[in-house]
N, C-alpha and C. Protein backbone atom coordinates (compact mmCIF):
# COMPACT_ATOMS: atom_id res chain seq x y z
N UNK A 1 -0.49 39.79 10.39
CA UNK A 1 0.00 38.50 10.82
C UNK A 1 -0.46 37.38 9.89
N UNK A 2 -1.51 38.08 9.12
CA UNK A 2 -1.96 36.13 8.19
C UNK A 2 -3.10 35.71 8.61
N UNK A 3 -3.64 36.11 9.60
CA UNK A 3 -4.47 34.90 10.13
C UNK A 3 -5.70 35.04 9.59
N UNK A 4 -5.95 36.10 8.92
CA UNK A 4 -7.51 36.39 8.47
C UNK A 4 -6.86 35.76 6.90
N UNK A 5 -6.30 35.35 6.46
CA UNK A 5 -6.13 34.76 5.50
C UNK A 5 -6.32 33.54 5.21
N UNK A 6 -5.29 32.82 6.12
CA UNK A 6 -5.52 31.84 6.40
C UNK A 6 -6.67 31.21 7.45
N UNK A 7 -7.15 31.60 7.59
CA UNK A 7 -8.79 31.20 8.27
C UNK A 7 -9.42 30.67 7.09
N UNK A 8 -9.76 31.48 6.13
CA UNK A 8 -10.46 31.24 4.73
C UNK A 8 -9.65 29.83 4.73
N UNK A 9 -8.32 29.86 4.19
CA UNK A 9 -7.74 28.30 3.71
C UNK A 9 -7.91 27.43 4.84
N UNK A 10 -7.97 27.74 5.82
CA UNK A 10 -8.10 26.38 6.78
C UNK A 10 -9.37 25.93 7.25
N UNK A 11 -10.44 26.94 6.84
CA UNK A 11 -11.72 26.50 6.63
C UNK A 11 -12.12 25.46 5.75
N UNK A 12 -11.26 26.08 4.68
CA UNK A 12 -11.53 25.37 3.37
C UNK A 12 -10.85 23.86 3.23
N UNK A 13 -9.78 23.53 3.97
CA UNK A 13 -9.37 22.55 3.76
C UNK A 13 -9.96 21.41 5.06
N UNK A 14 -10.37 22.46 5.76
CA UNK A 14 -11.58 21.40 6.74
C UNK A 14 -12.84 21.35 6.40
N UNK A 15 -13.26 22.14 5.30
CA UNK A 15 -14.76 21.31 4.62
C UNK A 15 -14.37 19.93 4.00
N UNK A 16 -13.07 20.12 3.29
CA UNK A 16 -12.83 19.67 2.18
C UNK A 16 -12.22 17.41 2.90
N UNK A 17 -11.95 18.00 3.79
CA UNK A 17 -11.44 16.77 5.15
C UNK A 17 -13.03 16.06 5.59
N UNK A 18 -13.42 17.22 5.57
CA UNK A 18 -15.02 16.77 6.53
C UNK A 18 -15.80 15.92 5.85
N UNK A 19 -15.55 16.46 4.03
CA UNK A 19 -16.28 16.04 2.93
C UNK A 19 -15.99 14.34 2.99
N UNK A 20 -14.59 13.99 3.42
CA UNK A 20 -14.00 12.61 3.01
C UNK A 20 -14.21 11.73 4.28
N UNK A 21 -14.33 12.47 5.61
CA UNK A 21 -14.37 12.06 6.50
C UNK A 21 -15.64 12.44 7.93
N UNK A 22 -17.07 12.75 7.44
CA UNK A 22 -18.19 13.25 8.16
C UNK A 22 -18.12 13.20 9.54
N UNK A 23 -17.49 11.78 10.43
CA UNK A 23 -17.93 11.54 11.11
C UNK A 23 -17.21 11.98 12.46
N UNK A 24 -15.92 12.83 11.72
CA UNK A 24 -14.75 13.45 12.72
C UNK A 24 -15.68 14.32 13.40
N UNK A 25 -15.25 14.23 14.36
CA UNK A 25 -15.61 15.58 15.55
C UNK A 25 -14.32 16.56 14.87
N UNK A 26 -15.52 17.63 15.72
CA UNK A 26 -14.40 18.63 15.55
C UNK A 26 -12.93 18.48 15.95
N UNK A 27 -12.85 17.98 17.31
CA UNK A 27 -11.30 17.95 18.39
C UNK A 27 -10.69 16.92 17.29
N UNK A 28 -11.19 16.07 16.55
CA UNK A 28 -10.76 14.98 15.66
C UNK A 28 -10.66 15.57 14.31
N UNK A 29 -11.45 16.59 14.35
CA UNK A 29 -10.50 17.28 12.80
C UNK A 29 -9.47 18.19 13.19
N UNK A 30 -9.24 18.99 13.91
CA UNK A 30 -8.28 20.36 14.74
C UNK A 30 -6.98 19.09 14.59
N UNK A 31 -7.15 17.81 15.03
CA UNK A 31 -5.80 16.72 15.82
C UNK A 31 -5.23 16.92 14.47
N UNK A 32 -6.34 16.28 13.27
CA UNK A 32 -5.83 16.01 12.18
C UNK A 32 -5.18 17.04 11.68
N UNK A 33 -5.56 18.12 11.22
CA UNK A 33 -4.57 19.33 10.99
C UNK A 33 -3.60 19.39 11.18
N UNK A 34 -3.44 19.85 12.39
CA UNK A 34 -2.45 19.74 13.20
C UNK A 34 -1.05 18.53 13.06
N UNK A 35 -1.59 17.62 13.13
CA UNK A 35 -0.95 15.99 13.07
C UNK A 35 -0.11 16.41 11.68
N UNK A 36 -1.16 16.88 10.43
CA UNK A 36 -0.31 16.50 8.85
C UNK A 36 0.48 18.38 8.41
N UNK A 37 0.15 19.26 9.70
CA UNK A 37 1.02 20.39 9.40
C UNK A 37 2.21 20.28 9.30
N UNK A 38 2.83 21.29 8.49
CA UNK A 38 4.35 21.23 8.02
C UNK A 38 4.98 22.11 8.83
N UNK A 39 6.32 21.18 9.93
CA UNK A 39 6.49 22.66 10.90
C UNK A 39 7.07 23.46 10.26
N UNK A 40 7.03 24.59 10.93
CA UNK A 40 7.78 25.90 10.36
C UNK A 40 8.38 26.62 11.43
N UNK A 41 9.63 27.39 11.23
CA UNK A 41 10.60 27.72 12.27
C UNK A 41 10.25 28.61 12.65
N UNK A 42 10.37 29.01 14.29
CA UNK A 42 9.68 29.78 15.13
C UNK A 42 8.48 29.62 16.53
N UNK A 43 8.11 30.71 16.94
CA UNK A 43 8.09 30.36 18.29
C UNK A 43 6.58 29.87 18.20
N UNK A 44 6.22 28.53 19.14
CA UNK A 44 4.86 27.65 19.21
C UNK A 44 3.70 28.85 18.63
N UNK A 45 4.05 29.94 19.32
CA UNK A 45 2.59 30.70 19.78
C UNK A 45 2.32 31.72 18.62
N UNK A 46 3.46 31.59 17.86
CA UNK A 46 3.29 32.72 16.58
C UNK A 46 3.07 31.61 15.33
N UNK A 47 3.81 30.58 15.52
CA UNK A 47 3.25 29.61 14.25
C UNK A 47 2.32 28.29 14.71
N UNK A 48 1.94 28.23 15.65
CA UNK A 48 0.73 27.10 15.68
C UNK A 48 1.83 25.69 15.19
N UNK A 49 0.71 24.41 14.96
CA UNK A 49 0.97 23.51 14.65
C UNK A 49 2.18 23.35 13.28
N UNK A 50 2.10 24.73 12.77
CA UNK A 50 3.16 24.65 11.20
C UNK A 50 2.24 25.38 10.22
N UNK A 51 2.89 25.02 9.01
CA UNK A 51 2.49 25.18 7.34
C UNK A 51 1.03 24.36 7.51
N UNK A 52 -0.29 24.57 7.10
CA UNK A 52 -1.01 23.64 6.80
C UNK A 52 -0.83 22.74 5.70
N UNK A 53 -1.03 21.65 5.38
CA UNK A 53 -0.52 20.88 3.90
C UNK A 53 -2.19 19.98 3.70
N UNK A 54 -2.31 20.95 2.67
CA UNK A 54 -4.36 20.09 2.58
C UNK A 54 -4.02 18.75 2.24
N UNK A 55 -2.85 18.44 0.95
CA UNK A 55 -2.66 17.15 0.67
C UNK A 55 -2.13 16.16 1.34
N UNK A 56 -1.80 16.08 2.32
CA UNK A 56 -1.30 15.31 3.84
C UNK A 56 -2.45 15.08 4.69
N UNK A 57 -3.20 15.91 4.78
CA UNK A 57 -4.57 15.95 5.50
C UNK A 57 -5.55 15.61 4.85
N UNK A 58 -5.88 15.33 3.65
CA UNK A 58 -6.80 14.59 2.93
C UNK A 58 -6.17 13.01 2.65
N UNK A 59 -4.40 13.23 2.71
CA UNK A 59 -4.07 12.12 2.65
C UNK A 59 -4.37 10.65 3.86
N UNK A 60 -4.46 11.39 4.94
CA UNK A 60 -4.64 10.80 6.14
C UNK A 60 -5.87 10.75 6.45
N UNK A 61 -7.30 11.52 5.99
CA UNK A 61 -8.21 11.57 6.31
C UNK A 61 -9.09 10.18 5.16
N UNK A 62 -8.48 9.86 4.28
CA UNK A 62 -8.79 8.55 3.37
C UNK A 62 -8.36 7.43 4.30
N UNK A 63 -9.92 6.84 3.50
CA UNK A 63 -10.06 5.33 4.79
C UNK A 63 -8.91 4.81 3.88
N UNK A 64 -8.27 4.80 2.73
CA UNK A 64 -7.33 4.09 2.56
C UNK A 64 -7.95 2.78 1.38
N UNK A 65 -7.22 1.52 0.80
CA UNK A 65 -7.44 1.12 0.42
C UNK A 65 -6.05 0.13 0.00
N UNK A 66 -6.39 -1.11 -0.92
CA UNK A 66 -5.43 -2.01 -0.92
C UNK A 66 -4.66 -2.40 -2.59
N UNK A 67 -4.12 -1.35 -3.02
CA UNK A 67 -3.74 -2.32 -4.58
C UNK A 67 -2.82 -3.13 -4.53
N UNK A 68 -2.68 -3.52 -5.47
CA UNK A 68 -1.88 -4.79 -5.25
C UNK A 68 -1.34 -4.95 -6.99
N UNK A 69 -0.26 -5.45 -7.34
CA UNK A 69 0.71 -4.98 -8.60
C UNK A 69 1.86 -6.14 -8.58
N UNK A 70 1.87 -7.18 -9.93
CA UNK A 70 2.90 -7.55 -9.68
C UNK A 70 3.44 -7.95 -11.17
N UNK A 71 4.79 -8.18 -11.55
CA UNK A 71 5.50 -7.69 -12.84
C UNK A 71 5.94 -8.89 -13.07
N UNK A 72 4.79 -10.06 -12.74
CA UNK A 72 5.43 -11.53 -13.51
C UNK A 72 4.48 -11.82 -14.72
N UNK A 73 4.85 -12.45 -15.82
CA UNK A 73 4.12 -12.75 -16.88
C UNK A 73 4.33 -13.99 -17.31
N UNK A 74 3.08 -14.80 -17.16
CA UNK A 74 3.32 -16.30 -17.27
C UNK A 74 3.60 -16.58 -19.18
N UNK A 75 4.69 -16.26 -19.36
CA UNK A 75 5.46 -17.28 -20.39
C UNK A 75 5.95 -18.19 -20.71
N UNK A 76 5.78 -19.31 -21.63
CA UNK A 76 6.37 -20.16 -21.60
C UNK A 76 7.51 -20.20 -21.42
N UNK A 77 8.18 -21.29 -20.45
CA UNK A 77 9.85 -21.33 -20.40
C UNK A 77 10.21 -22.29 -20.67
N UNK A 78 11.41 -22.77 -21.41
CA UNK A 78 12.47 -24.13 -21.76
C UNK A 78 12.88 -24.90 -20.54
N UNK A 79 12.34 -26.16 -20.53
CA UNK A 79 12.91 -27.27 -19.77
C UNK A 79 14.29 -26.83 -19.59
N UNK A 80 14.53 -26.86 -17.86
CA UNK A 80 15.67 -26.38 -17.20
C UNK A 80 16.10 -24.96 -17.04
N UNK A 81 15.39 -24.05 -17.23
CA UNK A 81 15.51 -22.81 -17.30
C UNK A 81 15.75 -21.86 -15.90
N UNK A 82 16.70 -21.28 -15.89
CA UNK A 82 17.47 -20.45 -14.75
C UNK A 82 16.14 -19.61 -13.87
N UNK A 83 16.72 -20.05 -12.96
CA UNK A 83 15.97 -19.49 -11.06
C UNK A 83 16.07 -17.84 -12.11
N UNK A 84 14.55 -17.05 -11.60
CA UNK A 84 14.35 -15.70 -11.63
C UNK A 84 13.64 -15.22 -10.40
N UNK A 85 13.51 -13.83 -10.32
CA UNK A 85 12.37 -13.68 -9.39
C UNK A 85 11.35 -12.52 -9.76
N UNK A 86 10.53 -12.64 -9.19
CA UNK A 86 9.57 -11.72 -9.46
C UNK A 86 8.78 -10.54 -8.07
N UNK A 87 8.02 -9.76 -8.56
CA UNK A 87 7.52 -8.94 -7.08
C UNK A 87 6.19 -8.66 -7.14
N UNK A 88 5.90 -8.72 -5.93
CA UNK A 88 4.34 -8.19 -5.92
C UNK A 88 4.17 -6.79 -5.15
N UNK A 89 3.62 -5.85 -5.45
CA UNK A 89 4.11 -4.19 -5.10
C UNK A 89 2.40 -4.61 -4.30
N UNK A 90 2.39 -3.78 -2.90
CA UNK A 90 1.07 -3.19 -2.51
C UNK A 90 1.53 -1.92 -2.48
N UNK A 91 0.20 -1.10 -2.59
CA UNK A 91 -0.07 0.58 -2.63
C UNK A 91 -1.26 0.93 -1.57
N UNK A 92 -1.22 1.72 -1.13
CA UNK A 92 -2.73 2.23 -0.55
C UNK A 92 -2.37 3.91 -0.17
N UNK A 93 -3.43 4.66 -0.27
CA UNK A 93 -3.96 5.53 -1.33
C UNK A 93 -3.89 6.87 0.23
N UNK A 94 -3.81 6.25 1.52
CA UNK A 94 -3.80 6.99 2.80
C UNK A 94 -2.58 6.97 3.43
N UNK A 95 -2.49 7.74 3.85
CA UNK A 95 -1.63 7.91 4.78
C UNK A 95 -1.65 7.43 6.13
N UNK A 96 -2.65 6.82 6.58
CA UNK A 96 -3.26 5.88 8.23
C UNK A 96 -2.31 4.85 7.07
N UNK A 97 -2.08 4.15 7.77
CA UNK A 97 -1.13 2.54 7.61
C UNK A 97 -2.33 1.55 7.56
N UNK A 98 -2.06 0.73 6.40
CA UNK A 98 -2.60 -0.41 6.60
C UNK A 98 -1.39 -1.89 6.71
N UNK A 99 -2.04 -2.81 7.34
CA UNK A 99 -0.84 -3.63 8.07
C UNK A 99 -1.57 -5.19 7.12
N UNK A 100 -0.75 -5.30 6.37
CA UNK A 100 -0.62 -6.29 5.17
C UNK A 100 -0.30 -7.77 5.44
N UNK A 101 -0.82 -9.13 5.44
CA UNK A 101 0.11 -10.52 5.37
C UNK A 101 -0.30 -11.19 4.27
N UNK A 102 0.70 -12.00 3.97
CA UNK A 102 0.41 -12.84 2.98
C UNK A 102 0.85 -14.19 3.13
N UNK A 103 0.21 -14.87 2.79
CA UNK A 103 0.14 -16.98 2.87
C UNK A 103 0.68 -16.93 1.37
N UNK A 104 2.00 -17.77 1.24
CA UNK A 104 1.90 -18.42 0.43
C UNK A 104 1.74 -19.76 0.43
N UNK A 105 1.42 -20.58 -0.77
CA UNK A 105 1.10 -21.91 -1.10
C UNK A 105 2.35 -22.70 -1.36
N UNK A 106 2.51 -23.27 -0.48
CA UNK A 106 3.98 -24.22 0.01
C UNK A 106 3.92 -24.80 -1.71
N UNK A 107 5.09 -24.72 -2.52
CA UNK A 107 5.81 -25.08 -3.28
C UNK A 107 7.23 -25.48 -3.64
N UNK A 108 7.49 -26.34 -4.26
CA UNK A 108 9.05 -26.35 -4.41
C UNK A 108 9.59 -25.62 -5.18
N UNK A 109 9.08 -24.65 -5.94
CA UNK A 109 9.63 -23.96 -6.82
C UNK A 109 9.37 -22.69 -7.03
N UNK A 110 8.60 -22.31 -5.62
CA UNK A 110 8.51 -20.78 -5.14
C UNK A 110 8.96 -20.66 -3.78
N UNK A 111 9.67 -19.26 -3.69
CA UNK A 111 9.97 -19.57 -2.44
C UNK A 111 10.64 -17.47 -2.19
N UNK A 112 9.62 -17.48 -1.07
CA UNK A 112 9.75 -15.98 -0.25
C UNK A 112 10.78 -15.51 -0.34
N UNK A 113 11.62 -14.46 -0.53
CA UNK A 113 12.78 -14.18 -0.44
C UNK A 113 12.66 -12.92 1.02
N UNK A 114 11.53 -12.66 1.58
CA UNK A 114 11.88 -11.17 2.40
C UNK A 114 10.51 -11.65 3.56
N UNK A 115 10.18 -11.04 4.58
CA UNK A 115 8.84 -11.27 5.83
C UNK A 115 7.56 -11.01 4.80
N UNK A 116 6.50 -11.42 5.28
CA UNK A 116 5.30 -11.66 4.62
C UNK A 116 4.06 -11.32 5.07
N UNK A 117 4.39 -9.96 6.06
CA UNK A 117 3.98 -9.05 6.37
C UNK A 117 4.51 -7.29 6.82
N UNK A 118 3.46 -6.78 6.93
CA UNK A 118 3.92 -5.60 7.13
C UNK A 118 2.94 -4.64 6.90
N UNK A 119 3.62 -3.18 6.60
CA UNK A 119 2.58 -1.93 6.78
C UNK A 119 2.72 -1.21 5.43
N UNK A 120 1.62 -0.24 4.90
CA UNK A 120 1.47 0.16 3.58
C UNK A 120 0.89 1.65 3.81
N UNK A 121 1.57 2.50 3.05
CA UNK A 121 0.78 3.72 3.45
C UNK A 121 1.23 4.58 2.20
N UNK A 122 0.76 5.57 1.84
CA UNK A 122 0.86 6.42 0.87
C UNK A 122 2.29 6.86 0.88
N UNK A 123 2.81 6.75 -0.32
CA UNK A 123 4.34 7.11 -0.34
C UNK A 123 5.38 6.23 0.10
N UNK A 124 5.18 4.99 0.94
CA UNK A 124 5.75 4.08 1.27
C UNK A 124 4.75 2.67 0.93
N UNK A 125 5.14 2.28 -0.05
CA UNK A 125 4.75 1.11 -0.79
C UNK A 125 5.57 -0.30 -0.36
N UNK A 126 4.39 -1.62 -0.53
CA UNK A 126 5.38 -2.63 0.07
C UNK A 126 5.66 -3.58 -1.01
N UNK A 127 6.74 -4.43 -0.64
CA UNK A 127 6.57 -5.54 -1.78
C UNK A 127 7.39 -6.85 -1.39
N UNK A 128 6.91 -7.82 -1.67
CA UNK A 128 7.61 -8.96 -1.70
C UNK A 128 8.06 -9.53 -2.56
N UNK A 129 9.14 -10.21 -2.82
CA UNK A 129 10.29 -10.54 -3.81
C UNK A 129 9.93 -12.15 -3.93
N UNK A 130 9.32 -12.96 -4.91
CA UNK A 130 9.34 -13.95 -4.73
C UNK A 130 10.55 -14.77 -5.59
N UNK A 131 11.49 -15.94 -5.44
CA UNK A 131 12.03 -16.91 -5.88
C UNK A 131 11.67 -17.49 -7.14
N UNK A 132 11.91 -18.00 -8.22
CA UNK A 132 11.23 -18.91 -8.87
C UNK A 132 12.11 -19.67 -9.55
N UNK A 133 12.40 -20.95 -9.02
CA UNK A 133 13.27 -21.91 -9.47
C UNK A 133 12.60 -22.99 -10.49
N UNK A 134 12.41 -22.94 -11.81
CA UNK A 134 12.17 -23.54 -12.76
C UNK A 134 12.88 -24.59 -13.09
N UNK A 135 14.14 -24.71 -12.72
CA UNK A 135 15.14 -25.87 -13.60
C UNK A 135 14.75 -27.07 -13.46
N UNK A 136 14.23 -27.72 -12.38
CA UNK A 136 13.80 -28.74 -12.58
C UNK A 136 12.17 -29.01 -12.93
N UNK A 137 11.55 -28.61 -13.21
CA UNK A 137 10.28 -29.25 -13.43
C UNK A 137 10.23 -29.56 -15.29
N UNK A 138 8.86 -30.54 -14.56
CA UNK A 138 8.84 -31.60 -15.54
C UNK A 138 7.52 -30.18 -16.82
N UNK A 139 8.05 -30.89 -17.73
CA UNK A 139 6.86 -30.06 -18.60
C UNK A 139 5.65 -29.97 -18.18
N UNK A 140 4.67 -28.63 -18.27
CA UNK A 140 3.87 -28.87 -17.63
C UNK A 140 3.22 -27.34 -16.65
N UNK A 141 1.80 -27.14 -17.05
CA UNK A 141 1.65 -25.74 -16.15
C UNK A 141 1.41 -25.93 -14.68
N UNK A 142 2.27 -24.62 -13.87
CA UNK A 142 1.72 -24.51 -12.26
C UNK A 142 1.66 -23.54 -12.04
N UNK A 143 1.31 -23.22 -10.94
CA UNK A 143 0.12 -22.29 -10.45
C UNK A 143 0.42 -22.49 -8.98
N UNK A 144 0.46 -20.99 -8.31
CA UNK A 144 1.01 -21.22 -6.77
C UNK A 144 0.00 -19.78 -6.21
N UNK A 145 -0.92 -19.91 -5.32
CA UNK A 145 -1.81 -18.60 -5.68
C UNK A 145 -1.22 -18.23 -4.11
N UNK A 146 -0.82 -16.59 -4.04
CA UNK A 146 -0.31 -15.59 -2.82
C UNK A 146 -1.64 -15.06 -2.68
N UNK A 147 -1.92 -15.66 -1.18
CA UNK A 147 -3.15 -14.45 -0.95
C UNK A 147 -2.63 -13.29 0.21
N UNK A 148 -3.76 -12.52 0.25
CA UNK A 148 -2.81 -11.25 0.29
C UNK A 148 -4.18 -10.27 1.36
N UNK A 149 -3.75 -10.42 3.11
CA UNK A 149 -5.40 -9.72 3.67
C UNK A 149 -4.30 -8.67 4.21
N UNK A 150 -5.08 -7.52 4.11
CA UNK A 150 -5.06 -5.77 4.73
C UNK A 150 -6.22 -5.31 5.48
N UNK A 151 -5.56 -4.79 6.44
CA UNK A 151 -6.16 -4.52 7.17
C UNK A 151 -6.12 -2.81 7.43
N UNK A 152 -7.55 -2.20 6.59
CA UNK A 152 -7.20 -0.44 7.18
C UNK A 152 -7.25 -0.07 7.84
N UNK A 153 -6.78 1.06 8.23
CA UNK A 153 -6.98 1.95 9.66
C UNK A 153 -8.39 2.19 10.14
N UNK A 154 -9.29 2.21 9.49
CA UNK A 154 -10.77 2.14 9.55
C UNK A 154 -11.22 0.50 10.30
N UNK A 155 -10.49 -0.51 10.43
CA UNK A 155 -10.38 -2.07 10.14
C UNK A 155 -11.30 -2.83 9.39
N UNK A 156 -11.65 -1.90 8.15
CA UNK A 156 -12.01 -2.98 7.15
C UNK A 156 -10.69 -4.32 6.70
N UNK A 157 -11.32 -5.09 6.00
CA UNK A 157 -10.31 -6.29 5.50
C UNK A 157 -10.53 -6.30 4.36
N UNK A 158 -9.10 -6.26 3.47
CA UNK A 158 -9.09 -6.65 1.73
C UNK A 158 -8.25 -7.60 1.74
N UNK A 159 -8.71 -8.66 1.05
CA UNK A 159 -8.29 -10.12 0.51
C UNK A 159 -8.03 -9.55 -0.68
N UNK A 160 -6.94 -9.76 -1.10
CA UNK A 160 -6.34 -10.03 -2.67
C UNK A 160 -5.70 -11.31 -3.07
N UNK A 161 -5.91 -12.22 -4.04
CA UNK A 161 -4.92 -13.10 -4.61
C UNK A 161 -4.25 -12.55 -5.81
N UNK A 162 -2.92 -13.57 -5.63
CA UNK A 162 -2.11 -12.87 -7.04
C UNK A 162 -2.00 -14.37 -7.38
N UNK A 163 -2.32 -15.07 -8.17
CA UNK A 163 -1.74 -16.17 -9.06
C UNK A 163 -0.44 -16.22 -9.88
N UNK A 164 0.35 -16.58 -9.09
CA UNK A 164 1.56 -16.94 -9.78
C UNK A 164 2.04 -18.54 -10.70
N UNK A 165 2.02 -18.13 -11.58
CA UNK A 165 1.41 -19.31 -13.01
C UNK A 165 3.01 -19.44 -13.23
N UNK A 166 2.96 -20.93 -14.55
CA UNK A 166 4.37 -20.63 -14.49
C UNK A 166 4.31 -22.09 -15.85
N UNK A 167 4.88 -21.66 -16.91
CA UNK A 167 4.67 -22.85 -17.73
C UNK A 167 6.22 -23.20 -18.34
N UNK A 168 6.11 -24.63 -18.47
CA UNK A 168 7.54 -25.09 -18.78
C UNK A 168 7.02 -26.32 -19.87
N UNK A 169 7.71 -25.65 -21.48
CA UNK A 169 7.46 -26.20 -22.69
C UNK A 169 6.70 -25.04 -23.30
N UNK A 170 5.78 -25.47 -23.97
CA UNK A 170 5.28 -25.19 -24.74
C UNK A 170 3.60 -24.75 -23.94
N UNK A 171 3.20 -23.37 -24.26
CA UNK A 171 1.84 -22.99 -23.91
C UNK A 171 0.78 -23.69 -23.86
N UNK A 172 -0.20 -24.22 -22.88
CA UNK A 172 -1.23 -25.17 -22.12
C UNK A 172 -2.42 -24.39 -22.40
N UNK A 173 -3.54 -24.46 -22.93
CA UNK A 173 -4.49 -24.03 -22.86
C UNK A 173 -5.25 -24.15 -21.64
């Protein structure tokens, strides 16, 4: 049937859980298993919870964490220069959800395009789309700073800022 086989691997992938996560009880590591198994077709009592998947279960057993990524580059731009937008990507590294908001700094020449919160989890990454209407400003550098708190499944809190800079003319020391 397998099972003396898989004993060895499901030992092993509950040291390996235990290693990332000490403080699980047992009934709290068995859930976890269970929770990130891959079902498999057939009857409850011959296949258990599913496929075990160690990388789903180490994925979920990480307290998680907050990156944060965004693909604007403060270049100089020409007086009157066309509305663009830019994004700021969060990542986190678990599979528990972390639940993300962000403040921006009231400007006239930034402006949210999507909600400014939400949830982040391994494999589902978030991001917000920001506005950036340049045409009218006067020569001259600005600066609009997105801060950015997460909250993990553990409920630690990560503050991130992203400074969104923005120069019109010629480069400002």
């Amino acid at each position: 049937q397998g099972t003396s086989m898989a004993a060895a691997v499901v030992s092993g992938v509950a040291a390996l859980v235990w290693s990332i996560q000490p403080s699980l009880t047992a009934q709290e590591l068995r859930a976890l298993l269970k929770q990130t198994a891959t079902p498999i077709p057939g009857a409850a009592d011959a296949t258990g919870a599913g496929r075990l998947d160690a990388l789903a279960a180490v994925r979920l057993a990480l307290p998680g964490d907050f990156q944060v990524t965004h693909d604007h580059a403060d270049e100089p731009l020409q007086p009157g220069a066309a509305p663009f937008t830019t994004t700021i990507r969060m990542d986190n590294s678990s599979l528990a959800a972390a639940t993300w908001q962000a403040t921006v700094t009231a400007t006239p020449w930034l402006t949210p395009t999507a909600k400014l919160n939400g949830t982040v989890r391994y494999g589902s990454p978030a991001s917000i789309t920001l506005a950036i209407s340049p045409t009218h400003l006067a020569t001259g550098h600005y600066n609009a700073p997105i801060q950015l708190v997460a909250t993990l499944a553990n409920a630690e809190r990560i503050t991130k800022t992203v400074n969104i800079g923005l120069t019109i003319g010629e480069k400002f020391s």
